[in-house]
N, C-alpha and C. Protein backbone atom coordinates (compact mmCIF):
# COMPACT_ATOMS: atom_id res chain seq x y z
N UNK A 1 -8.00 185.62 166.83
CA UNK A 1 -7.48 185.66 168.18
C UNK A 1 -5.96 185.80 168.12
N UNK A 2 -5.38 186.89 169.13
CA UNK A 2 -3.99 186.98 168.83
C UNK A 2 -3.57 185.91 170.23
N UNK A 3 -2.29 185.43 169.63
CA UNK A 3 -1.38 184.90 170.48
C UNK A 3 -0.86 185.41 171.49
N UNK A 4 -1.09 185.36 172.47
CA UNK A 4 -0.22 185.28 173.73
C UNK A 4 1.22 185.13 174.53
N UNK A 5 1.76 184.83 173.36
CA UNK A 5 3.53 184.22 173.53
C UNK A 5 3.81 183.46 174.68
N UNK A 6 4.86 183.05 175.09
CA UNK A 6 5.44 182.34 176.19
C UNK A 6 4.73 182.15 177.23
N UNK A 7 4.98 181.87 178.31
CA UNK A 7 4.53 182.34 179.94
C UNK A 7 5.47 182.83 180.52
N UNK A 8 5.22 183.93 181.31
CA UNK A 8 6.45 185.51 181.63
C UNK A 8 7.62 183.97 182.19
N UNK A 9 7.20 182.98 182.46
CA UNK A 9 8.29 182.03 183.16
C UNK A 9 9.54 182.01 182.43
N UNK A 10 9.04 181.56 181.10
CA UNK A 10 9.82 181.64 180.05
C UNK A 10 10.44 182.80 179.15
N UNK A 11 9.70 183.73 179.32
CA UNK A 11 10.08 184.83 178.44
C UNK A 11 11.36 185.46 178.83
N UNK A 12 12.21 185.87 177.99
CA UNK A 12 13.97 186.88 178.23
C UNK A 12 13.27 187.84 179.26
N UNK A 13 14.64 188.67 179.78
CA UNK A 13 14.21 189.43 180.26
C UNK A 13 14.55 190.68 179.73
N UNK A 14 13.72 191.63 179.46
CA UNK A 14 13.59 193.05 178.61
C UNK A 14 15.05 193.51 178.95
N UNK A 15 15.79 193.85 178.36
CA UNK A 15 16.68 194.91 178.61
C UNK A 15 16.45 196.42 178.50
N UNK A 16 17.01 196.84 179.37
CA UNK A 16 16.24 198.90 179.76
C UNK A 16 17.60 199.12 179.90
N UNK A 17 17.48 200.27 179.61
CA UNK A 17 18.55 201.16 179.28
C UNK A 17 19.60 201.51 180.99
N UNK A 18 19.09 201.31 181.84
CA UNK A 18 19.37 201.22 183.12
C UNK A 18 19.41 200.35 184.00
N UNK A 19 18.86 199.23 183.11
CA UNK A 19 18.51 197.86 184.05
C UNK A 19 19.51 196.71 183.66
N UNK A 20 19.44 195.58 183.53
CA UNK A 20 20.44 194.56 183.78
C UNK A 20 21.24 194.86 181.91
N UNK A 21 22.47 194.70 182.02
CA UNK A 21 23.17 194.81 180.57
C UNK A 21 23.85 192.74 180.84
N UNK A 22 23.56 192.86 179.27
CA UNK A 22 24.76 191.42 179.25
C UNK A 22 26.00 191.70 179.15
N UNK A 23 26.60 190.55 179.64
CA UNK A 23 28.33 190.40 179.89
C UNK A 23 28.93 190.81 178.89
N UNK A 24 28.35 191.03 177.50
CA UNK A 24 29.05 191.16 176.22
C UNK A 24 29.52 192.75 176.31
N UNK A 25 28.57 193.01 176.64
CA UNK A 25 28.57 195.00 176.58
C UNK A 25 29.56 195.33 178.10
N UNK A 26 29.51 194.72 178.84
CA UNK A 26 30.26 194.95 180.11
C UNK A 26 31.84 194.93 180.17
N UNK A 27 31.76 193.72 179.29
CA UNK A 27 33.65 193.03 178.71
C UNK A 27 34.28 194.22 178.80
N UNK A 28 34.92 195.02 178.00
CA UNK A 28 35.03 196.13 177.38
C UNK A 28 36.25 196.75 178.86
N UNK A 29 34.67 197.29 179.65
CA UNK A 29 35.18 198.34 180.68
C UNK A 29 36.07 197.05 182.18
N UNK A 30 35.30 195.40 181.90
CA UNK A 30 36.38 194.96 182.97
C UNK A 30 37.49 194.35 182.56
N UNK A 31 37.50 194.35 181.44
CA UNK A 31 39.11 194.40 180.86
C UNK A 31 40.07 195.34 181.44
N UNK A 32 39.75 196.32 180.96
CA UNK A 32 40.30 197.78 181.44
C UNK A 32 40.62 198.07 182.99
N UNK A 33 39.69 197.78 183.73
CA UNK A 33 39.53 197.52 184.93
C UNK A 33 40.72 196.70 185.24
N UNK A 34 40.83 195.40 184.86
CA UNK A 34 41.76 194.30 185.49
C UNK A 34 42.99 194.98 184.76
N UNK A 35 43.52 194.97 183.74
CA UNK A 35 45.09 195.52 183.06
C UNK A 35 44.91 196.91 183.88
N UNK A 36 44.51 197.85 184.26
CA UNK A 36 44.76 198.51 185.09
C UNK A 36 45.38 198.30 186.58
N UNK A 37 45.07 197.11 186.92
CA UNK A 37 45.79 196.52 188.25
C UNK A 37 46.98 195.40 187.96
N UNK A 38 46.99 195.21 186.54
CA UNK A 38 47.60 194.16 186.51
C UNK A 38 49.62 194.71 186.92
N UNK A 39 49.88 194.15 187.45
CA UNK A 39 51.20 193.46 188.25
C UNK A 39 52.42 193.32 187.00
N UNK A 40 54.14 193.75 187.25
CA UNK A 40 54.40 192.88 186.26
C UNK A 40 54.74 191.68 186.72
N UNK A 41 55.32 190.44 185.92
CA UNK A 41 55.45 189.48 186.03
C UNK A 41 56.28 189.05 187.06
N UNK A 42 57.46 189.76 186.94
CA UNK A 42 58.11 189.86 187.91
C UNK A 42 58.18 190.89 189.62
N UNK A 43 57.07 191.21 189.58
CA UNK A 43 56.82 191.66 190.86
C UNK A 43 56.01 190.70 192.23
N UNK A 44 56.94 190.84 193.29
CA UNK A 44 56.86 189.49 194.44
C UNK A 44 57.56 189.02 194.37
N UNK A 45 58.81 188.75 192.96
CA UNK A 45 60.31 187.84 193.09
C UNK A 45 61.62 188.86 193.71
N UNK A 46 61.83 188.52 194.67
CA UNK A 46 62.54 189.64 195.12
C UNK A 46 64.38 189.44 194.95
N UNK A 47 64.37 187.92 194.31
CA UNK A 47 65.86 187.61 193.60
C UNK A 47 65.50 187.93 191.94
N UNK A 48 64.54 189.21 191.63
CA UNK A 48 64.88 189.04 190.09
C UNK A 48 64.55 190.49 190.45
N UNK A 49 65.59 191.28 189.22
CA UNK A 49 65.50 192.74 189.35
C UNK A 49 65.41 193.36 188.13
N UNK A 50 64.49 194.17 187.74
CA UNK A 50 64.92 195.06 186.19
C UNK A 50 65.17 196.12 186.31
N UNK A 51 65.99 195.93 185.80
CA UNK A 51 67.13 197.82 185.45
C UNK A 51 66.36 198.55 184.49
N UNK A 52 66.31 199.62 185.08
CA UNK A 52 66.01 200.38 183.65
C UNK A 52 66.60 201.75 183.16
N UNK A 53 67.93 201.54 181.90
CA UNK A 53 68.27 203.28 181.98
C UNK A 53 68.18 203.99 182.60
N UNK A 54 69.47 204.95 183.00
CA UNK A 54 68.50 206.46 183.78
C UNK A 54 68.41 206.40 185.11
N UNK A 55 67.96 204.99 186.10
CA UNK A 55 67.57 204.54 186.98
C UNK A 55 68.53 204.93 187.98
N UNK A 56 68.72 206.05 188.58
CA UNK A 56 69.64 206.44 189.75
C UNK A 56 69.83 205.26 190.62
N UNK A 57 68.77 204.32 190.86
CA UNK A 57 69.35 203.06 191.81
C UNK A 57 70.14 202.13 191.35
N UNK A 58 70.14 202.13 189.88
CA UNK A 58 70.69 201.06 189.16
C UNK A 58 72.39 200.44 189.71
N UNK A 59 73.16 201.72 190.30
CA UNK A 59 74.64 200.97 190.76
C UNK A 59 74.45 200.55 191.97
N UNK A 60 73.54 201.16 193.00
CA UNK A 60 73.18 200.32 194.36
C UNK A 60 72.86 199.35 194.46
N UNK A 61 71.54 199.07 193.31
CA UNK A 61 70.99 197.87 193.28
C UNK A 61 72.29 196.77 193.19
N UNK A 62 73.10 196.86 192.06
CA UNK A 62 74.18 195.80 191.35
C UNK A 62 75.05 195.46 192.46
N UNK A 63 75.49 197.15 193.20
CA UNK A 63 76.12 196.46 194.41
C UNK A 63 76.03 196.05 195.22
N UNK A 64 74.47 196.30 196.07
CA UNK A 64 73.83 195.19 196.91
C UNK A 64 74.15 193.93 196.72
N UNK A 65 73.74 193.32 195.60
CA UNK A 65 73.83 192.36 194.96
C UNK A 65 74.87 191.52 195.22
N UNK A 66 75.87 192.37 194.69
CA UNK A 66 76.99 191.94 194.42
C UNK A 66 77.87 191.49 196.15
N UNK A 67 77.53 192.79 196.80
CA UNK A 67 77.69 192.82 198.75
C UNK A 67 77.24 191.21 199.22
N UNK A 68 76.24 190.97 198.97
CA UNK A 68 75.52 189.81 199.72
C UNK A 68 75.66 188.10 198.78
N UNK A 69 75.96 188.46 197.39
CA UNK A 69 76.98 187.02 197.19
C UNK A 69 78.13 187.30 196.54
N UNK A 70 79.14 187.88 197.26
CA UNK A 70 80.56 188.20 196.94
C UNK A 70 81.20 187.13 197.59
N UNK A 71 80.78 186.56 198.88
CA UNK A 71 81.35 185.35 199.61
C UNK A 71 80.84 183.89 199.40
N UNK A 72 79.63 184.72 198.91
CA UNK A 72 78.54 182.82 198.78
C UNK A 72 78.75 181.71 198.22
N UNK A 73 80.06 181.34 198.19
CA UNK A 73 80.32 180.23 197.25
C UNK A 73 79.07 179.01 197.48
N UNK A 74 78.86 178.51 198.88
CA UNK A 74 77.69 177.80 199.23
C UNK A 74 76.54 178.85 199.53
N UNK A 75 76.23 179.95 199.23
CA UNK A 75 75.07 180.25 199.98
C UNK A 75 73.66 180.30 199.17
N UNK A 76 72.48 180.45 199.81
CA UNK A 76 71.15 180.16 199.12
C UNK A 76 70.27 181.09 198.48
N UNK A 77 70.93 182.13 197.89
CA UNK A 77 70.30 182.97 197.01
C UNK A 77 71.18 183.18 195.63
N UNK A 78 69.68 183.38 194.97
CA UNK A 78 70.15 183.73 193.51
C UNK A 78 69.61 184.62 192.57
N UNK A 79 70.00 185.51 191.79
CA UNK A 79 70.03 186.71 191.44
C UNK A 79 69.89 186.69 189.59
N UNK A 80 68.45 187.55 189.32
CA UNK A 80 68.80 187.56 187.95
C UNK A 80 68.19 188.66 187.60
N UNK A 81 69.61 189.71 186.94
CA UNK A 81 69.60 190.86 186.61
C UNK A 81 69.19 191.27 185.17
N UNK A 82 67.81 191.62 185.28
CA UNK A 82 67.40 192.35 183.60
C UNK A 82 67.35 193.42 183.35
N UNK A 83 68.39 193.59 181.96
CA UNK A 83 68.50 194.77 181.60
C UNK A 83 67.80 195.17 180.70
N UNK A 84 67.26 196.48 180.98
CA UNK A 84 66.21 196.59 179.80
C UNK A 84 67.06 197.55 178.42
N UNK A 85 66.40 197.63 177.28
CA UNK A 85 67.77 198.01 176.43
C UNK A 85 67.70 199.63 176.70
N UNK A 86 68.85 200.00 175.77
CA UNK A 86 68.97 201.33 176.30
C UNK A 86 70.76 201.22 176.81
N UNK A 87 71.19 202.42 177.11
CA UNK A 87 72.76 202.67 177.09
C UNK A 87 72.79 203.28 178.84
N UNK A 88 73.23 202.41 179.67
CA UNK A 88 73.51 202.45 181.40
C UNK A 88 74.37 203.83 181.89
N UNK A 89 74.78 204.63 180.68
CA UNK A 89 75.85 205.30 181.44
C UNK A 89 77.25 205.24 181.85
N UNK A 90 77.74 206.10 181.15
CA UNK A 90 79.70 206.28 181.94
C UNK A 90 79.95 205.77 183.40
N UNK A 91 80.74 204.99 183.15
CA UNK A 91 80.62 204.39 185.19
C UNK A 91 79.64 203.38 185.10
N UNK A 92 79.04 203.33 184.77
CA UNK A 92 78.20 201.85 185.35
C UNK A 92 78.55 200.79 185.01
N UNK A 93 78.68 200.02 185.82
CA UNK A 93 79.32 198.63 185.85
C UNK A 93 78.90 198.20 186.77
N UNK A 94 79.22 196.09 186.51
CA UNK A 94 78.33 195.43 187.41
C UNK A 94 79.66 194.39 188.00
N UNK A 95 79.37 194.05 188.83
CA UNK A 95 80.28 192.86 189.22
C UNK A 95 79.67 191.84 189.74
N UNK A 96 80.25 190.57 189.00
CA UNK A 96 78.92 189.42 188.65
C UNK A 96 79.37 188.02 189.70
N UNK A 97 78.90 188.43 190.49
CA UNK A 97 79.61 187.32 191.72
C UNK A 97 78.60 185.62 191.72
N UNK A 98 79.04 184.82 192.97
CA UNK A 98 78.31 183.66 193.21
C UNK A 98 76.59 183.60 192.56
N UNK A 99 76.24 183.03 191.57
CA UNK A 99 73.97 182.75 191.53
C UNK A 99 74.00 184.35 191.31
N UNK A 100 74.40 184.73 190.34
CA UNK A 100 74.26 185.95 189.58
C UNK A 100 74.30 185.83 187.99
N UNK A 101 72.94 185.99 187.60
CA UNK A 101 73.13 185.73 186.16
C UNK A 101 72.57 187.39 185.86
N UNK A 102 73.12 188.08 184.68
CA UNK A 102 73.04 189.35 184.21
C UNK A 102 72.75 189.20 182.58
N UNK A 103 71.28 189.64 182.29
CA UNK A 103 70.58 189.35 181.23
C UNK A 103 70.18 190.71 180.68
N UNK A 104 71.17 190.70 179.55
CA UNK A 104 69.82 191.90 178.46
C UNK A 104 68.87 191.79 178.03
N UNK A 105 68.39 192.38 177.50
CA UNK A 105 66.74 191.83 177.19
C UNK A 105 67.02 192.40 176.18
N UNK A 106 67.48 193.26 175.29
CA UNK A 106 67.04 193.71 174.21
C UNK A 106 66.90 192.77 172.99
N UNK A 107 66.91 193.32 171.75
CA UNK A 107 66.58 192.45 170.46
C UNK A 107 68.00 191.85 170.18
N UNK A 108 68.80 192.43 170.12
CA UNK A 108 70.20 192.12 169.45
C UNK A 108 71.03 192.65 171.42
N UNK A 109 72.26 191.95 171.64
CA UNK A 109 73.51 192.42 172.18
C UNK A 109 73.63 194.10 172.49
N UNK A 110 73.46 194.64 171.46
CA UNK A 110 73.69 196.39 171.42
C UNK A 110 72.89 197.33 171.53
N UNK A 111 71.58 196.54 172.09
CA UNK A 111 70.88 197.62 172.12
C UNK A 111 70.98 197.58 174.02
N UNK A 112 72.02 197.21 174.56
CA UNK A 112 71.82 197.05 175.70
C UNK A 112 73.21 197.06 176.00
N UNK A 113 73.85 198.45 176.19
CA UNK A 113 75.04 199.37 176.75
C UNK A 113 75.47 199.85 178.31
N UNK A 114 76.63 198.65 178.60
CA UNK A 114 77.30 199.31 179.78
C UNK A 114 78.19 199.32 179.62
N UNK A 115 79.29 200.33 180.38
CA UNK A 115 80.43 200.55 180.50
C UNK A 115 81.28 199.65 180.66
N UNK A 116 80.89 198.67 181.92
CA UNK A 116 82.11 197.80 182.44
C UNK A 116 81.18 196.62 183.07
N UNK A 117 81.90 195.06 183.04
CA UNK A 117 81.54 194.63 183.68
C UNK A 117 82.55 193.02 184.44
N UNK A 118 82.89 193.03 185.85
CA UNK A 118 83.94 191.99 186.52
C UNK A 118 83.23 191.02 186.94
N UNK A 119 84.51 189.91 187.04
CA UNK A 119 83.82 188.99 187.43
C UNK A 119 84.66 187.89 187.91
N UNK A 120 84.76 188.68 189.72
CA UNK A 120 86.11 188.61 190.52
C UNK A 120 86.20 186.68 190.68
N UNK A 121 87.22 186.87 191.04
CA UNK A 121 87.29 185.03 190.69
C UNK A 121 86.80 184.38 192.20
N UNK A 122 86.59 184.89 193.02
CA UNK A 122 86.15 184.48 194.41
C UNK A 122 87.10 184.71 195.40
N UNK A 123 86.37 183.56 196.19
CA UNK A 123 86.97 183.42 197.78
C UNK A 123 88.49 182.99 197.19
N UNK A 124 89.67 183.41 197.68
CA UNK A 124 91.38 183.07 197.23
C UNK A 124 91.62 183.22 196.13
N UNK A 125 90.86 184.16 195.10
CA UNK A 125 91.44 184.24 193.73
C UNK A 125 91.75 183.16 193.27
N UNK A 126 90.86 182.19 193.23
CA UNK A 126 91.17 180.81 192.47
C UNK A 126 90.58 180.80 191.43
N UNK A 127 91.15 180.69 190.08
CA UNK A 127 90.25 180.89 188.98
C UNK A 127 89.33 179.63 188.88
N UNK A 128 89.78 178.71 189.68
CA UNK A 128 88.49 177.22 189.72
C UNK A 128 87.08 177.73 190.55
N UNK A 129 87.19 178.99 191.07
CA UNK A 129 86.11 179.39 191.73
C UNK A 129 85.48 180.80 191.53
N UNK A 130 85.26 180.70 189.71
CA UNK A 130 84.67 181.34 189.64
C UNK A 130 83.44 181.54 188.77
N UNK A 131 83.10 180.37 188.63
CA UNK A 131 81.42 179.74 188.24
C UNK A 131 80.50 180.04 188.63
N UNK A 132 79.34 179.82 188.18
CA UNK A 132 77.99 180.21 188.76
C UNK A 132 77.30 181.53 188.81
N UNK A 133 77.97 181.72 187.33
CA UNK A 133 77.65 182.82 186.83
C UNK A 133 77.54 183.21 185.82
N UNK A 134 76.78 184.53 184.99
CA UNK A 134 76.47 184.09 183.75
C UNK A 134 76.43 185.59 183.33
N UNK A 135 76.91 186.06 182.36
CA UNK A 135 76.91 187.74 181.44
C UNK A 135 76.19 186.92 180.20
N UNK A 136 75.45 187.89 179.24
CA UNK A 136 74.46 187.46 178.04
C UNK A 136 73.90 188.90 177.62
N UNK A 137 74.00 188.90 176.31
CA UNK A 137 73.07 189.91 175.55
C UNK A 137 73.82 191.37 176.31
N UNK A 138 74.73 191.84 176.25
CA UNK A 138 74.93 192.89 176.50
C UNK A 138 75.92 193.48 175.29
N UNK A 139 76.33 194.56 175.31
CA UNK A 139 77.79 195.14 174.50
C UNK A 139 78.64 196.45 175.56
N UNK A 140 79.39 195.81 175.78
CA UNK A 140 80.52 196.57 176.88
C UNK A 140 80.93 198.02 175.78
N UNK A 141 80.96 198.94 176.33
CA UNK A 141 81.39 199.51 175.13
C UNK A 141 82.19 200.54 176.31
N UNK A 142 82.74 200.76 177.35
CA UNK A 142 84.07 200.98 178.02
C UNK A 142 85.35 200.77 178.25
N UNK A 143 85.89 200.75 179.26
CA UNK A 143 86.94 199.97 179.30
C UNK A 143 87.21 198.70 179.82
């Protein structure tokens, strides 16, 4: 007498070539799926900005920036400028006012090239007021 196996209660369920797949075989394509939508990190922070070479907005952006806390000695925004590496161009320069910090990102200082960069002393040219601010990882290589 042959055996009978399980009761269908118990038994797996057949896999068909069209019919239910496991999560293992599926992984794969919703990986792909999600890093396809994925966001960068910094997108939704609208006080953090990355530059990137090349970037025709790149002196608007700095001077926006620079427009809206040039007076702020008290005011409530703050600003952090990443540069991605790469060489900014003749003329480009930043001016690094009130809750403005200006960050290279590259590996070393030099792989991350601008021309110029100020860093006006404030409200009355008082050199006691001109803190709250920060240059890093760059190499000036202008005047």
């Amino acid at each position: 007498q042959e055996l009978a196996g399980p009761p269908a209660a118990l038994r797996r369920p057949q896999m068909h070539l069209l019919g239910p797949r496991p999560v293992v075989e599926l992984l794969p394509f919703l990986l792909l799926g999600a890093l396809a939508h994925t966001k960068n990190w910094y997108d939704g922070l609208p006080n953090v900005k990355v530059l990137h070479p090349g970037d025709a907005n790149n002196q608007a952006v700095v001077d926006e920036i620079f427009r809206i806390q040039e007076n702020s000695h008290f005011g409530t925004h703050r600003y952090a400028l990443l540069l991605l590496p790469g060489s900014y161009g003749q003329g480009f320069g930043i001016k690094v006012s009130y809750y403005t910090s200006v960050i290279g990102v590259g590996k070393t200082p030099d792989k991350v090239n601008l021309d110029w960069v100020m860093s006006p002393n404030g409200e009355n040219t008082h050199a006691t007021n001109n803190f709250w601010r920060s240059l890093e990882g760059v190499t000036l290589w202008g005047k």
